[in-house]
PDB file of N, CA and C in Angstrom:
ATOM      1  N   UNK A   1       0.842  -1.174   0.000  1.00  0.00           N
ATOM      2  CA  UNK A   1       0.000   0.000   0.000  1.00  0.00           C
ATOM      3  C   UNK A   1       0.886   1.236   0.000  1.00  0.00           C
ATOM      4  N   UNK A   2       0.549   2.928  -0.324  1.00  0.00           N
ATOM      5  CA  UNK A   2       0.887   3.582  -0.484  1.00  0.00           C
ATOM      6  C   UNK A   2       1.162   4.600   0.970  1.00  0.00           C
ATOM      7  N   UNK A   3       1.064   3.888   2.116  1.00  0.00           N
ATOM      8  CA  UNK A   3       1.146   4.454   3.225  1.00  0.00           C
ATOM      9  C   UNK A   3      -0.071   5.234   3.550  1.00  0.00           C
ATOM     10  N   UNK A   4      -0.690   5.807   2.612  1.00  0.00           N
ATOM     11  CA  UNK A   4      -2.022   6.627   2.441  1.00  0.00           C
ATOM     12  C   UNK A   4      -3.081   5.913   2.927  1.00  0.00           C
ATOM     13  N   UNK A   5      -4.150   6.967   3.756  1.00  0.00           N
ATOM     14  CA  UNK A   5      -5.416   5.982   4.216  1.00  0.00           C
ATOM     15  C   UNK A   5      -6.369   5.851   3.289  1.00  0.00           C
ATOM     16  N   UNK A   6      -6.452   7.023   1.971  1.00  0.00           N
ATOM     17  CA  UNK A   6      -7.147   6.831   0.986  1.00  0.00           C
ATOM     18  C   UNK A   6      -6.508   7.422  -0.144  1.00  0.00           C
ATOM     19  N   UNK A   7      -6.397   6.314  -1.683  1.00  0.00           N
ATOM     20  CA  UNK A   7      -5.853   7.092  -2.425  1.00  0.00           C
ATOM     21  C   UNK A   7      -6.975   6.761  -4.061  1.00  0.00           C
ATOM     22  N   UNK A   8      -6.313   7.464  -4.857  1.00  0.00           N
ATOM     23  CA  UNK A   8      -7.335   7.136  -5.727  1.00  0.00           C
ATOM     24  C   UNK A   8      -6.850   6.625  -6.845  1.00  0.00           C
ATOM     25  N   UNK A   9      -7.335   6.533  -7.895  1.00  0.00           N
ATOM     26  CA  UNK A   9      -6.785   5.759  -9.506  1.00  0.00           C
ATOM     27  C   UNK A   9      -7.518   5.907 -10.426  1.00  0.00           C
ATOM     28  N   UNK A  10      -7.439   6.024 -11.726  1.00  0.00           N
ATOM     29  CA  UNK A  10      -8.187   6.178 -12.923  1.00  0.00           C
ATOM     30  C   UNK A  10      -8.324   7.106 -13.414  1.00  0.00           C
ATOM     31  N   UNK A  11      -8.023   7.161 -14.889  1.00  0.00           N
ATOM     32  CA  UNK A  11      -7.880   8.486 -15.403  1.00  0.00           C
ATOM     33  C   UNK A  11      -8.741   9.791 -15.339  1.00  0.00           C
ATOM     34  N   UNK A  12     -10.143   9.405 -15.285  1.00  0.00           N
ATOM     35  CA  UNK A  12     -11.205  10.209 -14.826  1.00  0.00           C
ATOM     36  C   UNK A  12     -10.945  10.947 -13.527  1.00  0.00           C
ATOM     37  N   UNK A  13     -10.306  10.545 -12.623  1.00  0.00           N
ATOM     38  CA  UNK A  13     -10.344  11.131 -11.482  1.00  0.00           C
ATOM     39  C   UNK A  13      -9.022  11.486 -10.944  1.00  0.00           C
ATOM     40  N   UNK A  14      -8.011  11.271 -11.714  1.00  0.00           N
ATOM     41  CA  UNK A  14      -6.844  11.961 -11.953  1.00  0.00           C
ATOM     42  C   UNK A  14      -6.864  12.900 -12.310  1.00  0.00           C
ATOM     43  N   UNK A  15      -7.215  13.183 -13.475  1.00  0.00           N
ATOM     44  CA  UNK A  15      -7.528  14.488 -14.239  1.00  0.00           C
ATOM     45  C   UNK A  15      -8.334  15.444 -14.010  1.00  0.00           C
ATOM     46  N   UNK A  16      -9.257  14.992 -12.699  1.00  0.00           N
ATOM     47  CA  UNK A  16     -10.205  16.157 -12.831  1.00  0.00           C
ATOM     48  C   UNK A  16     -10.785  16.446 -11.012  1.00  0.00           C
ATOM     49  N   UNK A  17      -9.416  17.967 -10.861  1.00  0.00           N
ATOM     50  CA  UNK A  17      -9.761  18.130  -9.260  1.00  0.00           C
ATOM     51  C   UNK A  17     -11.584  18.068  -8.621  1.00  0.00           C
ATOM     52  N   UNK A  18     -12.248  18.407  -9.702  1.00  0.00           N
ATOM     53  CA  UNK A  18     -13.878  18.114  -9.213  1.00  0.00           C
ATOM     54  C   UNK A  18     -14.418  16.209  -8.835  1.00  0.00           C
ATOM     55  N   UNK A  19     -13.767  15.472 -10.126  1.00  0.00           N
ATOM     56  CA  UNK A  19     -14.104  14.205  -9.612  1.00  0.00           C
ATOM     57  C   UNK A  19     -13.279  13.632  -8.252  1.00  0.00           C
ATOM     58  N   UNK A  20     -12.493  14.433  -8.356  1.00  0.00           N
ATOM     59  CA  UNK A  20     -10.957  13.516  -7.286  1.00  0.00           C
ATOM     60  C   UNK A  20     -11.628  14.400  -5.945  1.00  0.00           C
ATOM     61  N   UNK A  21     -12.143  15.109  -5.707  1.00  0.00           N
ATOM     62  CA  UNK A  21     -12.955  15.568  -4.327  1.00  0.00           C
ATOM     63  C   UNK A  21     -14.109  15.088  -4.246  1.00  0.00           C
ATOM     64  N   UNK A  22     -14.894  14.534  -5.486  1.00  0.00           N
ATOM     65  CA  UNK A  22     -16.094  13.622  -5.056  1.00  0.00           C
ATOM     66  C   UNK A  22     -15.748  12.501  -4.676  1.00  0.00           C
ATOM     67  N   UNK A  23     -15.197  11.627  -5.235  1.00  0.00           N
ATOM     68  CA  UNK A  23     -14.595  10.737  -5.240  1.00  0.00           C
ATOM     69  C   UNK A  23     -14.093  10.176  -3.301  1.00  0.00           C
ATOM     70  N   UNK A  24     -13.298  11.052  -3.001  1.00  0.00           N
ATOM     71  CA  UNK A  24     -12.674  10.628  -2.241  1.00  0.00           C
ATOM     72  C   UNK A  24     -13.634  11.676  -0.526  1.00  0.00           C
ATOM     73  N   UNK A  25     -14.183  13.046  -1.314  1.00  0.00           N
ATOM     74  CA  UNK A  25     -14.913  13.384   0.466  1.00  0.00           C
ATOM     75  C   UNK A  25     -16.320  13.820   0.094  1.00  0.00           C
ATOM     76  N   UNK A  26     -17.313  13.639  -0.937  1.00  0.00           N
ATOM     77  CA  UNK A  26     -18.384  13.916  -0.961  1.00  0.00           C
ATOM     78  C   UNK A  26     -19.296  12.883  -0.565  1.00  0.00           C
ATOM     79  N   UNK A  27     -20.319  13.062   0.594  1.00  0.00           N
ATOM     80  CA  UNK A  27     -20.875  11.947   1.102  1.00  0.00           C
ATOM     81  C   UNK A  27     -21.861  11.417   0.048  1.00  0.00           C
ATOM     82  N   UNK A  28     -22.187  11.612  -0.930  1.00  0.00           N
ATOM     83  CA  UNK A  28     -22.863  11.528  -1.900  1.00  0.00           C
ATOM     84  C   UNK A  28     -22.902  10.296  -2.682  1.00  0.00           C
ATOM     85  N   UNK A  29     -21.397   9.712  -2.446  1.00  0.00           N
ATOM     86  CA  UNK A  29     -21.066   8.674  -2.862  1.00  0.00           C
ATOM     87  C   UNK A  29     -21.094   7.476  -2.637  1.00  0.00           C
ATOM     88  N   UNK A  30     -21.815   6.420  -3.139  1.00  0.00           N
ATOM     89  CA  UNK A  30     -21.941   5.274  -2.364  1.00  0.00           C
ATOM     90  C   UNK A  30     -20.372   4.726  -2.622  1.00  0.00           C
ATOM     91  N   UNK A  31     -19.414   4.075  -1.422  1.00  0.00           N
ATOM     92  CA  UNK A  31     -18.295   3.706  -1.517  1.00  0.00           C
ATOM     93  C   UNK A  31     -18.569   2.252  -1.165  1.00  0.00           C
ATOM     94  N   UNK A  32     -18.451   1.400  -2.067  1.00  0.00           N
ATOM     95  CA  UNK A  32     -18.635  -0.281  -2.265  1.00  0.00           C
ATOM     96  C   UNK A  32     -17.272  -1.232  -2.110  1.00  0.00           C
ATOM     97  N   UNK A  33     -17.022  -2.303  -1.221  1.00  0.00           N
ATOM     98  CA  UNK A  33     -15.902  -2.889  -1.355  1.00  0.00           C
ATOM     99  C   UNK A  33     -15.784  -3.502  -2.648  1.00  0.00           C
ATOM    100  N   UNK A  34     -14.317  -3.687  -3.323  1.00  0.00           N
ATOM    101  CA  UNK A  34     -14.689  -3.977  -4.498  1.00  0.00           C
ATOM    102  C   UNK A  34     -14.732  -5.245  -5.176  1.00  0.00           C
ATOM    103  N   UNK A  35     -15.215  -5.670  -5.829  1.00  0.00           N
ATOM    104  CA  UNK A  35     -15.778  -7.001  -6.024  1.00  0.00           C
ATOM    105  C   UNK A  35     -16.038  -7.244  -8.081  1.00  0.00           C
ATOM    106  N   UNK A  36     -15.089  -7.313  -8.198  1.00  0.00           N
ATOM    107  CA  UNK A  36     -14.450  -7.427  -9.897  1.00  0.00           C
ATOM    108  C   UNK A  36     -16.116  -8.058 -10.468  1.00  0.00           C
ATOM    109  N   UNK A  37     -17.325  -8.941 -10.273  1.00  0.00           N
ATOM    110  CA  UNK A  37     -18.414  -9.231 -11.089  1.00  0.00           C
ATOM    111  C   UNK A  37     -18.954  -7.767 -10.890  1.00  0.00           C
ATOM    112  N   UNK A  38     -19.226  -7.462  -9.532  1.00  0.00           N
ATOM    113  CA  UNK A  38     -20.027  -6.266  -9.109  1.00  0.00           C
ATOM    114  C   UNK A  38     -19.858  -5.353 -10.004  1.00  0.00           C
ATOM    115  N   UNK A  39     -18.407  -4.891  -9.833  1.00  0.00           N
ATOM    116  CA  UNK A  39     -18.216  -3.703 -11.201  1.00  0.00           C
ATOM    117  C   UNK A  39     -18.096  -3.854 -12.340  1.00  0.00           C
ATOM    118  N   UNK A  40     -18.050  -5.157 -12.829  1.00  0.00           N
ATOM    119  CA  UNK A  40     -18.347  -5.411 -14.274  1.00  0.00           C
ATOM    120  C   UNK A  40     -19.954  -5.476 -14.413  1.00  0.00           C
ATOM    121  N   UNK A  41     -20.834  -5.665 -13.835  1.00  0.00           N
ATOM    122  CA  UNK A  41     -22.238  -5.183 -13.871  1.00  0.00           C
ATOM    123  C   UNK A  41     -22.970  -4.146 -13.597  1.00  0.00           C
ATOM    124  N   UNK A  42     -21.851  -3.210 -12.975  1.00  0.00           N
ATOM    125  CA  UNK A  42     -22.263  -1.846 -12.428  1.00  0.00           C
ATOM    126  C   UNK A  42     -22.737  -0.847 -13.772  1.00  0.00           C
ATOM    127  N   UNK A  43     -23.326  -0.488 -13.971  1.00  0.00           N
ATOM    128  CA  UNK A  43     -23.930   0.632 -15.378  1.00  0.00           C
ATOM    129  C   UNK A  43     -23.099   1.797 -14.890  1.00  0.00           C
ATOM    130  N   UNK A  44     -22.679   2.678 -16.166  1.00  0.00           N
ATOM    131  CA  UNK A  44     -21.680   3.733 -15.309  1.00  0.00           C
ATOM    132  C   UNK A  44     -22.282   4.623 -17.024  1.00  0.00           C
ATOM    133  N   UNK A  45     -22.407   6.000 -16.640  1.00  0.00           N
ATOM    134  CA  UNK A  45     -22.292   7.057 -17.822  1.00  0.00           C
ATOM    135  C   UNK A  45     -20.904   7.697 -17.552  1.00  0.00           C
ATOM    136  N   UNK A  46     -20.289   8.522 -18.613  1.00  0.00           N
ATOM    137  CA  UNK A  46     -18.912   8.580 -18.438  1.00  0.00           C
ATOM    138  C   UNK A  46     -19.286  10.357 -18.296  1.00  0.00           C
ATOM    139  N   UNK A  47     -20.243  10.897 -18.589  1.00  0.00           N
ATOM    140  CA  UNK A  47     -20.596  12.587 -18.632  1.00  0.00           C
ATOM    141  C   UNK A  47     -20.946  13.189 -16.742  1.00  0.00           C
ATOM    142  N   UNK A  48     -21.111  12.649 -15.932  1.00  0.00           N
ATOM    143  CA  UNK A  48     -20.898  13.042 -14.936  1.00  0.00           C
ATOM    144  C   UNK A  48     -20.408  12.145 -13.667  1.00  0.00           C
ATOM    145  N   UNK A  49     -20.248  12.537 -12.197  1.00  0.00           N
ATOM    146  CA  UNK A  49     -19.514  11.668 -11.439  1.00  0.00           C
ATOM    147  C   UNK A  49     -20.552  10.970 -10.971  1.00  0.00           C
ATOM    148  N   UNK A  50     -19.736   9.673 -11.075  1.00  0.00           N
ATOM    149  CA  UNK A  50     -19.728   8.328 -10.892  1.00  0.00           C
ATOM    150  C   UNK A  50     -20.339   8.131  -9.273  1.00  0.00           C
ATOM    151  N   UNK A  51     -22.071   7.858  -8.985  1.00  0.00           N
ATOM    152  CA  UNK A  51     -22.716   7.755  -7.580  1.00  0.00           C
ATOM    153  C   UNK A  51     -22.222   6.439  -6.580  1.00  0.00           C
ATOM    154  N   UNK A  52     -21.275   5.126  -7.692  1.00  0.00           N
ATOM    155  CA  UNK A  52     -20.976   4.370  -6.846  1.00  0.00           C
ATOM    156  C   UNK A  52     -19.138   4.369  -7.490  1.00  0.00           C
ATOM    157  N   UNK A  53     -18.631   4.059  -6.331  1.00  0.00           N
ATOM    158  CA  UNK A  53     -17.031   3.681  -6.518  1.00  0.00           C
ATOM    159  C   UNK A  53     -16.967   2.063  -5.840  1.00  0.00           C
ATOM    160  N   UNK A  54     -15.326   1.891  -6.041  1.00  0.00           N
ATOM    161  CA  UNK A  54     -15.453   0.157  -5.190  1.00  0.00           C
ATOM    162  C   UNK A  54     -14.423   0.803  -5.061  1.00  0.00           C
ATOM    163  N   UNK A  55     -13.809  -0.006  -3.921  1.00  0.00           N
ATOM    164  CA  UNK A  55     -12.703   0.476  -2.855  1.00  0.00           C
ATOM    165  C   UNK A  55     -11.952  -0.675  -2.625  1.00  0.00           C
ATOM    166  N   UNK A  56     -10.207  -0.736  -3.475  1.00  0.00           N
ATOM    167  CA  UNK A  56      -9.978  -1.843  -3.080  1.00  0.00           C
ATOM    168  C   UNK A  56      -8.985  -1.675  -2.074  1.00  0.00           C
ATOM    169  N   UNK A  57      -8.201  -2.760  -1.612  1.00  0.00           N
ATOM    170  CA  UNK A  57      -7.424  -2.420  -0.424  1.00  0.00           C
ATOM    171  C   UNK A  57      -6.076  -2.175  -0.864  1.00  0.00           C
ATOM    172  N   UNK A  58      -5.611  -3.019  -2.179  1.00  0.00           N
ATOM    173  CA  UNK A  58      -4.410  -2.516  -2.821  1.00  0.00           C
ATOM    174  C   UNK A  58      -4.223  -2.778  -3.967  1.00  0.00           C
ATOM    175  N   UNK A  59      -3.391  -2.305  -4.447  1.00  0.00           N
ATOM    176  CA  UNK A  59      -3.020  -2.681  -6.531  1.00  0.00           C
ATOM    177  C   UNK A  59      -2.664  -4.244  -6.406  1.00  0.00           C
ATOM    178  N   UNK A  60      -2.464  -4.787  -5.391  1.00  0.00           N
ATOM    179  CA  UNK A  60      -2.562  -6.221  -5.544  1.00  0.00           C
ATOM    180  C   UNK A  60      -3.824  -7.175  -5.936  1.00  0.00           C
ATOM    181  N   UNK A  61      -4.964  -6.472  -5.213  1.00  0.00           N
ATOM    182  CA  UNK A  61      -6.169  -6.511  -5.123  1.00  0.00           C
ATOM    183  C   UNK A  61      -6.840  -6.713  -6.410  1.00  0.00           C
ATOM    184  N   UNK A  62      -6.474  -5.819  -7.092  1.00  0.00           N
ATOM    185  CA  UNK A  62      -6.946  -5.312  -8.866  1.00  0.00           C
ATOM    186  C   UNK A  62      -6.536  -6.408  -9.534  1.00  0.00           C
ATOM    187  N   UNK A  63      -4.982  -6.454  -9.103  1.00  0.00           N
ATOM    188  CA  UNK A  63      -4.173  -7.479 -10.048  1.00  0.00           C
ATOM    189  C   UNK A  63      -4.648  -8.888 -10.051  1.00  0.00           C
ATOM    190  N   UNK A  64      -4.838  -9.392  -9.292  1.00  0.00           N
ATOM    191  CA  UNK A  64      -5.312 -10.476  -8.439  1.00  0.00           C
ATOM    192  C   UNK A  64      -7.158 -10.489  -9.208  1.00  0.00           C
ATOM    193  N   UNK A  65      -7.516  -9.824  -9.256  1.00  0.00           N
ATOM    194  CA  UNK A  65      -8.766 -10.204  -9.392  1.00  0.00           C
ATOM    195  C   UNK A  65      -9.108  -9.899 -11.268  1.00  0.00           C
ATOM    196  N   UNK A  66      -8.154  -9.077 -11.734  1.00  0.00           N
ATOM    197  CA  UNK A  66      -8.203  -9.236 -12.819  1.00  0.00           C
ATOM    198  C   UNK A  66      -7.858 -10.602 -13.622  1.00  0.00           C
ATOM    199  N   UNK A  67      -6.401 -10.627 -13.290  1.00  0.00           N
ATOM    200  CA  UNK A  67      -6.071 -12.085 -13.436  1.00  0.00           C
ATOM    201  C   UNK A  67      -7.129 -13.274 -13.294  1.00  0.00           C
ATOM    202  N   UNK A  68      -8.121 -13.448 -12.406  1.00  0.00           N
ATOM    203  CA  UNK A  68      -9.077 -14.223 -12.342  1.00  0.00           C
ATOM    204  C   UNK A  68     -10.281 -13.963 -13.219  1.00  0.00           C
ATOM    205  N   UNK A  69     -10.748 -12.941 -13.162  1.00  0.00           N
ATOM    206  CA  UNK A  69     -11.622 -12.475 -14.311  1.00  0.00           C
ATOM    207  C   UNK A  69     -11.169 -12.992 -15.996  1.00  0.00           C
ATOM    208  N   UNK A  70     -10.119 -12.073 -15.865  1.00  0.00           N
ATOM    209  CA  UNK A  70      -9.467 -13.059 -17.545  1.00  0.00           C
ATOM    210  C   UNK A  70      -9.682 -14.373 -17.431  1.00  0.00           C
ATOM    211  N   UNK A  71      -8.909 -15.014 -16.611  1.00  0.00           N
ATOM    212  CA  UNK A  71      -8.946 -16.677 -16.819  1.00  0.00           C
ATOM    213  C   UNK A  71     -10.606 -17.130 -16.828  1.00  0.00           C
ATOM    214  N   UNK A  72     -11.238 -16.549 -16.547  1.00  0.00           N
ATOM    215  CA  UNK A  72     -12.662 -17.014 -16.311  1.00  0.00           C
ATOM    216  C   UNK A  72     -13.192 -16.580 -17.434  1.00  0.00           C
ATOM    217  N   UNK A  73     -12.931 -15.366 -18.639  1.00  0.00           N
ATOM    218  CA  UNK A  73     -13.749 -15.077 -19.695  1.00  0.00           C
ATOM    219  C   UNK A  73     -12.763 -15.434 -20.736  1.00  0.00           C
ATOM    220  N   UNK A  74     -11.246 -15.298 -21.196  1.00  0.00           N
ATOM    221  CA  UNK A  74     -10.563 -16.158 -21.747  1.00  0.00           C
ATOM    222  C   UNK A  74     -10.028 -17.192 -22.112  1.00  0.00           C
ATOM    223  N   UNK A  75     -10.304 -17.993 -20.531  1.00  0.00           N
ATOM    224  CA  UNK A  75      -9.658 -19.549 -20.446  1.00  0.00           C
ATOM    225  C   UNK A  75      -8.776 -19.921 -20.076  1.00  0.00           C
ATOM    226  N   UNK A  76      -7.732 -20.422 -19.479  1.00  0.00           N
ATOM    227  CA  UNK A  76      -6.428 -20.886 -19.009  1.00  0.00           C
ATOM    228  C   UNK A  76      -5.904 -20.222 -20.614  1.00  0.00           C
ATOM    229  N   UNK A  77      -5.957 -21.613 -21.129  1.00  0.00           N
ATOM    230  CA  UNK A  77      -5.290 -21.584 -22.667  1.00  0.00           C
ATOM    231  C   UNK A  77      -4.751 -20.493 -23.278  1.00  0.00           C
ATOM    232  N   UNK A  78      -6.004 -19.644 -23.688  1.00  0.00           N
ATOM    233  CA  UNK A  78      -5.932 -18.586 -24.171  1.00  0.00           C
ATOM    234  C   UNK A  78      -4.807 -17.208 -23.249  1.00  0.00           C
ATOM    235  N   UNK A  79      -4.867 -17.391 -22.359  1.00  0.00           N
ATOM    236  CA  UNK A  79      -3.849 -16.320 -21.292  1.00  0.00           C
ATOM    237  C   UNK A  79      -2.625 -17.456 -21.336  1.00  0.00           C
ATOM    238  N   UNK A  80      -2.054 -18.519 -21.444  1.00  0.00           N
ATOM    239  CA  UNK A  80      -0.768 -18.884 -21.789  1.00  0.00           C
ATOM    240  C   UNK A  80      -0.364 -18.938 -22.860  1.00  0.00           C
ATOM    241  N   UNK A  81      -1.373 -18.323 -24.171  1.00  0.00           N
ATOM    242  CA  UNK A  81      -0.542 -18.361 -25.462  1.00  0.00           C
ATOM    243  C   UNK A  81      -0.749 -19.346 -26.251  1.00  0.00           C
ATOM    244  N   UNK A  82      -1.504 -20.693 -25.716  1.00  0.00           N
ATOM    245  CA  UNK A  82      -1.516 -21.967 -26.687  1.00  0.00           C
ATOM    246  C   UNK A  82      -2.871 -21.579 -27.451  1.00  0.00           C
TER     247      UNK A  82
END
């Protein structure tokens, strides 16, 4: 982890001091643990900020669950190249 108690990620909210203060202190926001099906079913418009976020605990987290996601919609096979 980044020593930080909250940090953020994604280009949307990098770039834009209005999303990166919703994001991280507007109570407005539903903040969801994050759960890789959840947010692949989550509906999102890209023209204003985003009412739910997922919150993971670290870039391991992402990595880790991406990796499983692929293998589950690609296949073993297909992610080793054969």
């Amino acid at each position: 982890m980044l020593g930080l108690a909250l940090w953020e990620d994604g280009s949307g909210l990098i770039s834009s001091l209005g999303e990166s203060f919703h994001a991280l202190e507007s109570a407005d926001v539903d903040r969801r643990p994050f759960d890789m099906d959840r947010v692949c079913d989550t509906p999102f418009e890209i023209d204003h900020y985003q009412p739910v976020l997922y919150v993971l605990e670290s870039f391991e987290q992402l990595r880790d669950a991406m990796n499983e996601h692929a293998e589950r919609v690609l296949g073993r096979a297909a992610l080793a190249g054969v």
